[in-house]
C-alpha atoms as a PDB file:
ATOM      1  CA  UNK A   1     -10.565  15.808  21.058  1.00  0.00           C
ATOM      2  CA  UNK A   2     -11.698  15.687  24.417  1.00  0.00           C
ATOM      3  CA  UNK A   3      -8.248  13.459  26.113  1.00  0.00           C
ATOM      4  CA  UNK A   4      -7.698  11.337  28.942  1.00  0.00           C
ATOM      5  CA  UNK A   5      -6.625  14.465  31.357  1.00  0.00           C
ATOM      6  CA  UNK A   6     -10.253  15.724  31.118  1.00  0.00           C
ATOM      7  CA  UNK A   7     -11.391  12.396  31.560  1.00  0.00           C
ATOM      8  CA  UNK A   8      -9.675  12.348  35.314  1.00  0.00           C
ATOM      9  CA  UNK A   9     -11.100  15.619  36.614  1.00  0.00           C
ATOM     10  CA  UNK A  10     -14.896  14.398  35.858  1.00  0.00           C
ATOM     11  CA  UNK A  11     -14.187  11.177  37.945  1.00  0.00           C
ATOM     12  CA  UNK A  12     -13.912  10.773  41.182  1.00  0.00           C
ATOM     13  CA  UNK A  13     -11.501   8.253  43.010  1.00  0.00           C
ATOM     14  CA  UNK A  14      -7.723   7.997  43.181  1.00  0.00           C
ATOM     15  CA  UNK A  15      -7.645   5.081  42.214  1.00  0.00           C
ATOM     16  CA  UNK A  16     -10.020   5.801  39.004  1.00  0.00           C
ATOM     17  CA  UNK A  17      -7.659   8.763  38.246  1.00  0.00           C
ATOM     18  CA  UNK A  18      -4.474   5.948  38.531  1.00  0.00           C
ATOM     19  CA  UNK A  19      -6.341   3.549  36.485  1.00  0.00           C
ATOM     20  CA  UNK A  20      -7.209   6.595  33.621  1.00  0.00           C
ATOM     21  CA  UNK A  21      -3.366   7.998  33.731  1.00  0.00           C
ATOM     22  CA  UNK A  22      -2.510   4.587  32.930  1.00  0.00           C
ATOM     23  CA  UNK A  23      -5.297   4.177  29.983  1.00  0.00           C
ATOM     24  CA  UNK A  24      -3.981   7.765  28.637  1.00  0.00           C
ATOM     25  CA  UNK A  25      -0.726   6.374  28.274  1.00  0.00           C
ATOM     26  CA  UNK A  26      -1.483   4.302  25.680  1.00  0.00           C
ATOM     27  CA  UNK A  27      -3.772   7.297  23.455  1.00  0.00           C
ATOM     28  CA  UNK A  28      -1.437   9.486  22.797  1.00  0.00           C
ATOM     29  CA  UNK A  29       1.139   7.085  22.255  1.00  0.00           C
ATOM     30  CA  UNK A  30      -0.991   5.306  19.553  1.00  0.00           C
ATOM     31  CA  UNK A  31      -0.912   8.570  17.287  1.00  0.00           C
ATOM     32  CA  UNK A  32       2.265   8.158  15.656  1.00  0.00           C
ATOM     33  CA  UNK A  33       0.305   6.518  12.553  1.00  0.00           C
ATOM     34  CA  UNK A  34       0.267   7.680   9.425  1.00  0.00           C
ATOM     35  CA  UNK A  35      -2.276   5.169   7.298  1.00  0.00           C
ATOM     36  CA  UNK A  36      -5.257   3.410   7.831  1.00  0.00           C
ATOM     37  CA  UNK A  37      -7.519   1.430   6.051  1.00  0.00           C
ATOM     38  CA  UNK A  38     -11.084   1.589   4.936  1.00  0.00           C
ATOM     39  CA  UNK A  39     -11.886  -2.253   5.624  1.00  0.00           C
ATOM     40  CA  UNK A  40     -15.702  -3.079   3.470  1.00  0.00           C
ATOM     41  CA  UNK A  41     -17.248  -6.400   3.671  1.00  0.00           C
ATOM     42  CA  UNK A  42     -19.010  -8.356   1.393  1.00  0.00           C
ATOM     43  CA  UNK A  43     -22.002 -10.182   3.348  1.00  0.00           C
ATOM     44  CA  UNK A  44     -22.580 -13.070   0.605  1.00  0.00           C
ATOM     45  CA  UNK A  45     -19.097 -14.615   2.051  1.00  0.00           C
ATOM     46  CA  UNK A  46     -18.709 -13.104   5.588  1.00  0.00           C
ATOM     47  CA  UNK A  47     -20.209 -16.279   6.934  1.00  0.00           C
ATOM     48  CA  UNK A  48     -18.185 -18.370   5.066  1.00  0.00           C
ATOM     49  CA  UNK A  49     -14.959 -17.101   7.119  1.00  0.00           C
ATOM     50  CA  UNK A  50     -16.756 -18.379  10.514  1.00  0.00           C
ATOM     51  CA  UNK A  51     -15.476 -21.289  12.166  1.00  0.00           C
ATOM     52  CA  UNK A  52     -18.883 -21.094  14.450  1.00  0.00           C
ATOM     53  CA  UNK A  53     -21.480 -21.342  11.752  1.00  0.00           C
ATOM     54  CA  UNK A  54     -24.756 -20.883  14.407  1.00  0.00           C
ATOM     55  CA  UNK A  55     -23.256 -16.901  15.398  1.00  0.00           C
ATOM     56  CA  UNK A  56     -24.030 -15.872  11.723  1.00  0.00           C
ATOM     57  CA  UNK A  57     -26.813 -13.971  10.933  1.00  0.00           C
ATOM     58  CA  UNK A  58     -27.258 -11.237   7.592  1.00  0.00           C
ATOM     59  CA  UNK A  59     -30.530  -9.023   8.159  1.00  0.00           C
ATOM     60  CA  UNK A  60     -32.651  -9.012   5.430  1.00  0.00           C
ATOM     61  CA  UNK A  61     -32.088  -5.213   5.033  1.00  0.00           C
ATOM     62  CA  UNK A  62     -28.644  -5.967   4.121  1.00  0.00           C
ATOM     63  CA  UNK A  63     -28.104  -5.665   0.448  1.00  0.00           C
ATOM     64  CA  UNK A  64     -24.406  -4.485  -0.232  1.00  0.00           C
ATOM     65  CA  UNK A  65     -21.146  -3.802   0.790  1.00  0.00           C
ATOM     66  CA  UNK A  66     -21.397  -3.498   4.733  1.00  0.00           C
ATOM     67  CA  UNK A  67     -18.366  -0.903   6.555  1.00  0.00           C
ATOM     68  CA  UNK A  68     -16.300  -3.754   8.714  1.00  0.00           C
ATOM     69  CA  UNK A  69     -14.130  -0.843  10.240  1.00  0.00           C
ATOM     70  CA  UNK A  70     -11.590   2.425   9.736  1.00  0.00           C
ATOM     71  CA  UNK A  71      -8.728   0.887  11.351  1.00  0.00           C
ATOM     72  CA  UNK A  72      -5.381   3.356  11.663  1.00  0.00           C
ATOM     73  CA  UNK A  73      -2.617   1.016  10.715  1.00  0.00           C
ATOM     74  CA  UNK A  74       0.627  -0.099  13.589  1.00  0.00           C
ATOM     75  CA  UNK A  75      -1.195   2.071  16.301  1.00  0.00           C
ATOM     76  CA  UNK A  76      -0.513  -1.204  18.794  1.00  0.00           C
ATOM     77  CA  UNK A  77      -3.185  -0.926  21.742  1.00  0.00           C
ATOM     78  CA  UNK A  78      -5.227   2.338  21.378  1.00  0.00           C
ATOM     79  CA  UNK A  79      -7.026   3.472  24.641  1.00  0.00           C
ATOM     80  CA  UNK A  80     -10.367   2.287  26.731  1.00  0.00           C
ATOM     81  CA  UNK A  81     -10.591   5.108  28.471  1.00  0.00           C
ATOM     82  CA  UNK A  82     -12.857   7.396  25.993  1.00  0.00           C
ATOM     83  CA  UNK A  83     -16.005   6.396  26.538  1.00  0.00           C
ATOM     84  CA  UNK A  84     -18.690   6.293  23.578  1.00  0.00           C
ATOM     85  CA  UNK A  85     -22.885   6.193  24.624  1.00  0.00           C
ATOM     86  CA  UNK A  86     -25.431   5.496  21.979  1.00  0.00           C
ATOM     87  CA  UNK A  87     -26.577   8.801  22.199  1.00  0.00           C
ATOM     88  CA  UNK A  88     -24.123  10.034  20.524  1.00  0.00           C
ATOM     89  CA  UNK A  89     -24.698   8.319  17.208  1.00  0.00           C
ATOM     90  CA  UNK A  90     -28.176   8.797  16.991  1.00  0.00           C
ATOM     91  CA  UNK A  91     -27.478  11.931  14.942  1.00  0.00           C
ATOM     92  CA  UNK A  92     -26.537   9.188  12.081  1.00  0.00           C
ATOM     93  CA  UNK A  93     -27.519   5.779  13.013  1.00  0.00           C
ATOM     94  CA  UNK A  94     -30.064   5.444  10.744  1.00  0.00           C
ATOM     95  CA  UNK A  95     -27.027   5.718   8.295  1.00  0.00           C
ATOM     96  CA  UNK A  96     -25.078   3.040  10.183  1.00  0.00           C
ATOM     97  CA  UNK A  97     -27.740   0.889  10.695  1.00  0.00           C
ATOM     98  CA  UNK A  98     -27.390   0.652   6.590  1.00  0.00           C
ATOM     99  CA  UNK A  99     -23.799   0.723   5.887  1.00  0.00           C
ATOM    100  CA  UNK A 100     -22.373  -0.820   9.294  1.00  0.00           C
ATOM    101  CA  UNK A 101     -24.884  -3.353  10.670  1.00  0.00           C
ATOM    102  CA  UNK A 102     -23.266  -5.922  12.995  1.00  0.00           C
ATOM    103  CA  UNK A 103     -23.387  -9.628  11.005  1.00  0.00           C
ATOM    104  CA  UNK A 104     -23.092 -11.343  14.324  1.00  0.00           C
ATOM    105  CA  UNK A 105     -26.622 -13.019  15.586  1.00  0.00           C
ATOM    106  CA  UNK A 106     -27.143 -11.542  18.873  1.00  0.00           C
ATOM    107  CA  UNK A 107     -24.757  -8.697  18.777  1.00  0.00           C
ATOM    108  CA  UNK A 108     -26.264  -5.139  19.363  1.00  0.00           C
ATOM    109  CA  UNK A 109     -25.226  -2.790  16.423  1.00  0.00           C
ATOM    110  CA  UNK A 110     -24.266  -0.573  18.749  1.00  0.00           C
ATOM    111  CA  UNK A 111     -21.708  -2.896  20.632  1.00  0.00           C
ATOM    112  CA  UNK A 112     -20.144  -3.589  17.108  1.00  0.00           C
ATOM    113  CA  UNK A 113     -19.393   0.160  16.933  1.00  0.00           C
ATOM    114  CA  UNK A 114     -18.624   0.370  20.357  1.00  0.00           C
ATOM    115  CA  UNK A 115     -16.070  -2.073  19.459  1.00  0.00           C
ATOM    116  CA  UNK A 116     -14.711  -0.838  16.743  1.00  0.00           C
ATOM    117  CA  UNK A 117     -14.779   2.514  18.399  1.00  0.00           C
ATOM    118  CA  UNK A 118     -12.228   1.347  21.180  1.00  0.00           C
ATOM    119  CA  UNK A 119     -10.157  -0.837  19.628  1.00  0.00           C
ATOM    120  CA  UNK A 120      -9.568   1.566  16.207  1.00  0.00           C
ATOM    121  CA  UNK A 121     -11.798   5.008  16.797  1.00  0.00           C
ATOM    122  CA  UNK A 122     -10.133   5.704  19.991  1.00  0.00           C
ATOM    123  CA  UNK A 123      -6.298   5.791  17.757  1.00  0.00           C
ATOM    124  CA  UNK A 124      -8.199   7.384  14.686  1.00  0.00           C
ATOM    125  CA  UNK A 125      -9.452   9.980  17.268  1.00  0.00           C
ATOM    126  CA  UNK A 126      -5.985  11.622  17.534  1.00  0.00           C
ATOM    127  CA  UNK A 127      -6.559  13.484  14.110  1.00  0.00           C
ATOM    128  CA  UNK A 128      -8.849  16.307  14.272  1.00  0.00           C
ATOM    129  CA  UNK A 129     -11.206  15.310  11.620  1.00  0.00           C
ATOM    130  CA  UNK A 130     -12.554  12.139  13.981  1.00  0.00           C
ATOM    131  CA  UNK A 131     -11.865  14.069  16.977  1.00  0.00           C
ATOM    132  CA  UNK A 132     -15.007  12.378  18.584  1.00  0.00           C
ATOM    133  CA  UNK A 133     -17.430   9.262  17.954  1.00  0.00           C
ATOM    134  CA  UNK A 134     -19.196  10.882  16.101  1.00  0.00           C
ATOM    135  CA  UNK A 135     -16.860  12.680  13.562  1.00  0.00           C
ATOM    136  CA  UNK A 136     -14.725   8.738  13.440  1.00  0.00           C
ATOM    137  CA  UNK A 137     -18.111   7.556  12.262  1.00  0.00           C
ATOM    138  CA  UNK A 138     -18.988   9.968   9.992  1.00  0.00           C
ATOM    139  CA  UNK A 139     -15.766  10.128   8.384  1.00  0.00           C
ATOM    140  CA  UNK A 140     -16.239   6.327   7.810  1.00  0.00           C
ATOM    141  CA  UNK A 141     -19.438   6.812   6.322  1.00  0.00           C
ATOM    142  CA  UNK A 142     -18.854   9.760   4.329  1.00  0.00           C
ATOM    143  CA  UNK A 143     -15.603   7.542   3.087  1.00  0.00           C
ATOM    144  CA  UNK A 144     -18.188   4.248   2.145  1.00  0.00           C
ATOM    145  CA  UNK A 145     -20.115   6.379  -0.219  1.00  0.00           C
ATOM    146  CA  UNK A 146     -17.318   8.076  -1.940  1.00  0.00           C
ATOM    147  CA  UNK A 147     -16.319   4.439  -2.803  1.00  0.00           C
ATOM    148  CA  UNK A 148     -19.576   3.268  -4.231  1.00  0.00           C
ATOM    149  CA  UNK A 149     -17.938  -0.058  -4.915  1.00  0.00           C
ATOM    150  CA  UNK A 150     -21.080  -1.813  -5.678  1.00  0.00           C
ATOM    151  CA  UNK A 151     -22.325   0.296  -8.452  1.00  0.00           C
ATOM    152  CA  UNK A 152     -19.384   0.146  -9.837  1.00  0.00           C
ATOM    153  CA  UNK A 153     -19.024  -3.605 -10.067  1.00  0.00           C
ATOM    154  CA  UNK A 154     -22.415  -3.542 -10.992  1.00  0.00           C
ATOM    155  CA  UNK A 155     -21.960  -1.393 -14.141  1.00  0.00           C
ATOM    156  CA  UNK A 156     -18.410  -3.094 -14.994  1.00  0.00           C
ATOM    157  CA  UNK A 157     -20.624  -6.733 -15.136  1.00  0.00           C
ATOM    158  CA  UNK A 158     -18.776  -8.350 -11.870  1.00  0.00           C
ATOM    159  CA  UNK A 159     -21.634  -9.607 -10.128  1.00  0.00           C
ATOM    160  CA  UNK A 160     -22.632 -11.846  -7.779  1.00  0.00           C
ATOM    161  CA  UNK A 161     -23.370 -15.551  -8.917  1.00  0.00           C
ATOM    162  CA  UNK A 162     -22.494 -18.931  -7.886  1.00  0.00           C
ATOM    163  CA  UNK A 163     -22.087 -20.338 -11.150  1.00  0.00           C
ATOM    164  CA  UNK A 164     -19.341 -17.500 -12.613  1.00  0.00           C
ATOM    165  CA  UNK A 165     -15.748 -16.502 -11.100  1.00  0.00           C
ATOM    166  CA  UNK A 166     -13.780 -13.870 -12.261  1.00  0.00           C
ATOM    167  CA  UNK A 167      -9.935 -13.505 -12.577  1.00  0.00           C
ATOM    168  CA  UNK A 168      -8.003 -11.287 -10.048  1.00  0.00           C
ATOM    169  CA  UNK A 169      -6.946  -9.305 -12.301  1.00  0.00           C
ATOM    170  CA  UNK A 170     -10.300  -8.858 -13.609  1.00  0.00           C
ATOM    171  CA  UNK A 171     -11.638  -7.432 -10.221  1.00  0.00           C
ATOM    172  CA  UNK A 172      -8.591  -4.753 -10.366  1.00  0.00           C
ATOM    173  CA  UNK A 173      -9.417  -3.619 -13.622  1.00  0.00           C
ATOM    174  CA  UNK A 174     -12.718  -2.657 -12.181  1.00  0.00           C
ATOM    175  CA  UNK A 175     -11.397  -1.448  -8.776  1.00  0.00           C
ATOM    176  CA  UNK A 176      -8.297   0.507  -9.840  1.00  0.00           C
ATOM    177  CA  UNK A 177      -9.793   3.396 -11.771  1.00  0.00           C
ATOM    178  CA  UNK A 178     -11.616   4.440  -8.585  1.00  0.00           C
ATOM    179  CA  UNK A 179      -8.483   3.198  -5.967  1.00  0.00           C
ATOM    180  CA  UNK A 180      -5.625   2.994  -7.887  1.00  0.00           C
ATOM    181  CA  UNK A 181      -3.352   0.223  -7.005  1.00  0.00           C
ATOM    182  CA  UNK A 182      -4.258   1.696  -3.094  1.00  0.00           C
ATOM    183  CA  UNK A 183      -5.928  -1.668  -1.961  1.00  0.00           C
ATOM    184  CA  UNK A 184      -6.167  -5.236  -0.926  1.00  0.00           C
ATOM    185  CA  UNK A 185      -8.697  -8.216  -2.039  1.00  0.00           C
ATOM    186  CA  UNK A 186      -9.625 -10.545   0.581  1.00  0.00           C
ATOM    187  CA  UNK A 187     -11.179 -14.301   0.151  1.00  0.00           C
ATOM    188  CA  UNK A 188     -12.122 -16.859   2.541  1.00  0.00           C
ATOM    189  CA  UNK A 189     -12.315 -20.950   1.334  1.00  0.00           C
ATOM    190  CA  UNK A 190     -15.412 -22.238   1.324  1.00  0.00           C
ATOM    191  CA  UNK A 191     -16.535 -26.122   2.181  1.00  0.00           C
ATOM    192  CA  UNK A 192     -15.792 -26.751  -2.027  1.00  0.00           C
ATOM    193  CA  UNK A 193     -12.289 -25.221  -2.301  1.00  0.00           C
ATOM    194  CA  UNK A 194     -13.587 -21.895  -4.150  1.00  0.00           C
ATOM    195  CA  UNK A 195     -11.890 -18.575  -3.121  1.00  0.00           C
ATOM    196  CA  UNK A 196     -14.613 -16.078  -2.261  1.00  0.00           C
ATOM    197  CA  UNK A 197     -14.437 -12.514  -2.134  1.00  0.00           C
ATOM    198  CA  UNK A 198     -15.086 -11.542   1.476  1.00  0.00           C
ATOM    199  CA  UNK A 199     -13.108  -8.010   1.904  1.00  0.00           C
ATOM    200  CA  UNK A 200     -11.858  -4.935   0.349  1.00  0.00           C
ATOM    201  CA  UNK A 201      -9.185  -3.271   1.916  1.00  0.00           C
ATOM    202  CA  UNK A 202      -8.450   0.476   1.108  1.00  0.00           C
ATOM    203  CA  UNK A 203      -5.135   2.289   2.095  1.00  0.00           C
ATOM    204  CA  UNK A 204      -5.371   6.074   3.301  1.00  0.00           C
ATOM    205  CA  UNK A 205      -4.004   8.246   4.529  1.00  0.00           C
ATOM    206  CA  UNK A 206      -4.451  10.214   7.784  1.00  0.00           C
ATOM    207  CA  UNK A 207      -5.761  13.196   5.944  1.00  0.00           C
ATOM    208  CA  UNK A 208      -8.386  10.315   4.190  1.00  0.00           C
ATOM    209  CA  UNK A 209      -6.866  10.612   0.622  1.00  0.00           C
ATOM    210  CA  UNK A 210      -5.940   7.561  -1.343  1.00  0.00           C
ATOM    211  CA  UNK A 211      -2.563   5.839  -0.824  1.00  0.00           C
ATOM    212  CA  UNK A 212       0.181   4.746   1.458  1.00  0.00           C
ATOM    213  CA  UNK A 213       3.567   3.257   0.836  1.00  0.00           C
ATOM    214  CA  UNK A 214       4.132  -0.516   1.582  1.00  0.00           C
ATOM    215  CA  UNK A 215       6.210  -0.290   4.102  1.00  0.00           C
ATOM    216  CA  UNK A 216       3.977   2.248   6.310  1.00  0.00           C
ATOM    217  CA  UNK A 217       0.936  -0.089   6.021  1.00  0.00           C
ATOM    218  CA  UNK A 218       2.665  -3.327   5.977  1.00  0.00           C
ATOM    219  CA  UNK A 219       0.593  -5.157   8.843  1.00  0.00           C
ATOM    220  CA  UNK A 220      -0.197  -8.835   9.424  1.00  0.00           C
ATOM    221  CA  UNK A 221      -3.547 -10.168   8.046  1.00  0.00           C
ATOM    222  CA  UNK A 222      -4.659 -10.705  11.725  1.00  0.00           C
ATOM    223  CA  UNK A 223      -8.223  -8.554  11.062  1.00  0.00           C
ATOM    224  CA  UNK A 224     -10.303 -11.525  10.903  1.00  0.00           C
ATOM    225  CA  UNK A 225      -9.712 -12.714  14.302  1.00  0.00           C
ATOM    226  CA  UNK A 226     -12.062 -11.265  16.282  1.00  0.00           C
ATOM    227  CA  UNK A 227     -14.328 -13.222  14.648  1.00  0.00           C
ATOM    228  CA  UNK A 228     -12.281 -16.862  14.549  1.00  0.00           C
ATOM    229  CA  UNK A 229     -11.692 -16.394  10.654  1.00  0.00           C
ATOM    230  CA  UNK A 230      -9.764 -17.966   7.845  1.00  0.00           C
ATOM    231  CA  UNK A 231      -9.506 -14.956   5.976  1.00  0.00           C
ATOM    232  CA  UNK A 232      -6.203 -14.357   3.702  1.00  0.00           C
ATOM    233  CA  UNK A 233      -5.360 -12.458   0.480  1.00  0.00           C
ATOM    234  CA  UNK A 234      -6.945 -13.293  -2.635  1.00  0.00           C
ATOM    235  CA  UNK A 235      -4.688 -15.664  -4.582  1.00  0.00           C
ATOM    236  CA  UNK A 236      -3.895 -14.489  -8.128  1.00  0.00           C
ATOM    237  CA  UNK A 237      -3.195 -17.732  -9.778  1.00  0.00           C
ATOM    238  CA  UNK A 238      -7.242 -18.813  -9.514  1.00  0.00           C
ATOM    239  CA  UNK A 239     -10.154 -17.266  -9.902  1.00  0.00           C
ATOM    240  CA  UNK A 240     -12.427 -15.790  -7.265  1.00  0.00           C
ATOM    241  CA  UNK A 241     -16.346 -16.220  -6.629  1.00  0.00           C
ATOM    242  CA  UNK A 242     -17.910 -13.154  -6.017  1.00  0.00           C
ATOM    243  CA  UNK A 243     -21.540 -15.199  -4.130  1.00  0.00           C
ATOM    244  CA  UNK A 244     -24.743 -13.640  -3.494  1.00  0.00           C
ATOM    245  CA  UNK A 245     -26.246 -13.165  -0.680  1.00  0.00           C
ATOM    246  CA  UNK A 246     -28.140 -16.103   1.215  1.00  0.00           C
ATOM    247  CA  UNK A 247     -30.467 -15.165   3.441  1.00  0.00           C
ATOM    248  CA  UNK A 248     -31.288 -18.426   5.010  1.00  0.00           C
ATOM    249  CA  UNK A 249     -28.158 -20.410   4.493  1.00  0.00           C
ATOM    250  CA  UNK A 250     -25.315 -17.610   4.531  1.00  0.00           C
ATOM    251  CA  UNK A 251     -22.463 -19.583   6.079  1.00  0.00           C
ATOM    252  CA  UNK A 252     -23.066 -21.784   2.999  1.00  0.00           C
ATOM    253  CA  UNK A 253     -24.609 -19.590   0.034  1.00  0.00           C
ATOM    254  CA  UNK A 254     -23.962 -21.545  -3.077  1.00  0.00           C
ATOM    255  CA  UNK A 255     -23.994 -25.065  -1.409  1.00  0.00           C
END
């Protein structure tokens, strides 16, 4: 990985060089992690979980499970001072485009990743393997297709409606062959009281290998509020509404 030292010497100004020892500070302190979490969205309800229903938007391309981010878990504040251009995701932003499109009316894909990038990449970047933008991206790709979660639902018969819910332990029976018991089901409310099935949350490792002890990726369900959520666990004693996608109404698809 190209670190903050680097950074210093291409830039001019004391002050700038101050300003990036400070910044570096906080990298390589955020690399004591040893989890992370492969966070996919479910479009059909991501609207739902939106206090500000006109910033909503799901393009029309958008047909599955979306990549909401590969966030390393208890890193505290990562670093702003590795920079990320577009150019260098256009090896694979056709990919992204698919799997990772920003849900956000208005919002650039690229700042979503740019985002994401700073606030998680930057942290992830300490291991090798996403050494750079574009190997953290990658890896998060490469990681979305390995779990194909919406053939599987497909071929297990959980799928979307507004008229059928499923038990939670239902949805595990599907998802634990393929996860084990490495994950977390997330649900917003909607305006009728049903739980909806808004997030899947798989735990990692650093290596990118299934698992993580409780107590290493214990973290508070605070992931929602960038975008002014009410996301929270999936409650087990009701059942859960996995909704379709809706287009033209998608803060309120089955209303």
């Amino acid at each position: 990985m190209q670190g903050c030292t680097e950074f210093e010497k291409e830039k001019g100004t004391a002050n700038r060089k101050k300003k990036k020892a400070y910044n570096c500070f906080f990298i390589f302190s955020s690399c004591n992690w040893t989890c992370m979490h492969l966070t996919l969205q479910w479009p059909g309800s991501f609207c739902i979980g939106i206090n500000n229903k006109t910033i909503c938007k799901i393009p029309q391309t958008v047909q599955n499970w979306t990549i909401h981010g590969l966030w390393p878990v208890r890193t505290g504040h990562c670093c702003d001072c590795w920079p990320i251009y577009h150019s260098h995701l256009q090896e694979i932003e056709p990919e992204l485009t698919q799997l990772w499109p920003s849900l956000i009316k208005g919002k650039h894909f690229f700042y979503f990743w740019r985002d994401e990038w700073i606030k998680h990449g930057t942290c992830a970047g300490c291991e090798e393997s996403m050494g750079s933008p574009l190997l953290y991206f990658q890896v998060s790709v490469k990681l979305r297709k390995l779990f194909d979660i919406d053939n599987i639902l497909e071929s297990s018969g959980i799928k979307t409606s507004c008229d059928v819910s499923y038990k939670h332990d239902d949805i595990r029976g599907v998802l634990t062959p393929l996860l084990g018991q490495n994950y977390d089901l997330q649900c917003v409310t909607d305006s009728e009281g049903r739980e909806a099935w808004i997030q899947l949350k798989v735990h990692l490792f650093r290596n990118q290998t299934l698992g993580c002890t409780k107590q290493e990726q214990e973290q508070n369900f605070d992931r929602f509020s960038w975008f002014n959520s009410t996301g929270h666990p999936c409650p087990k004693n009701t059942t859960i509404f996995y909704f379709p996608i809706n287009y033209e109404n998608p803060h309120e698809p089955c209303n």
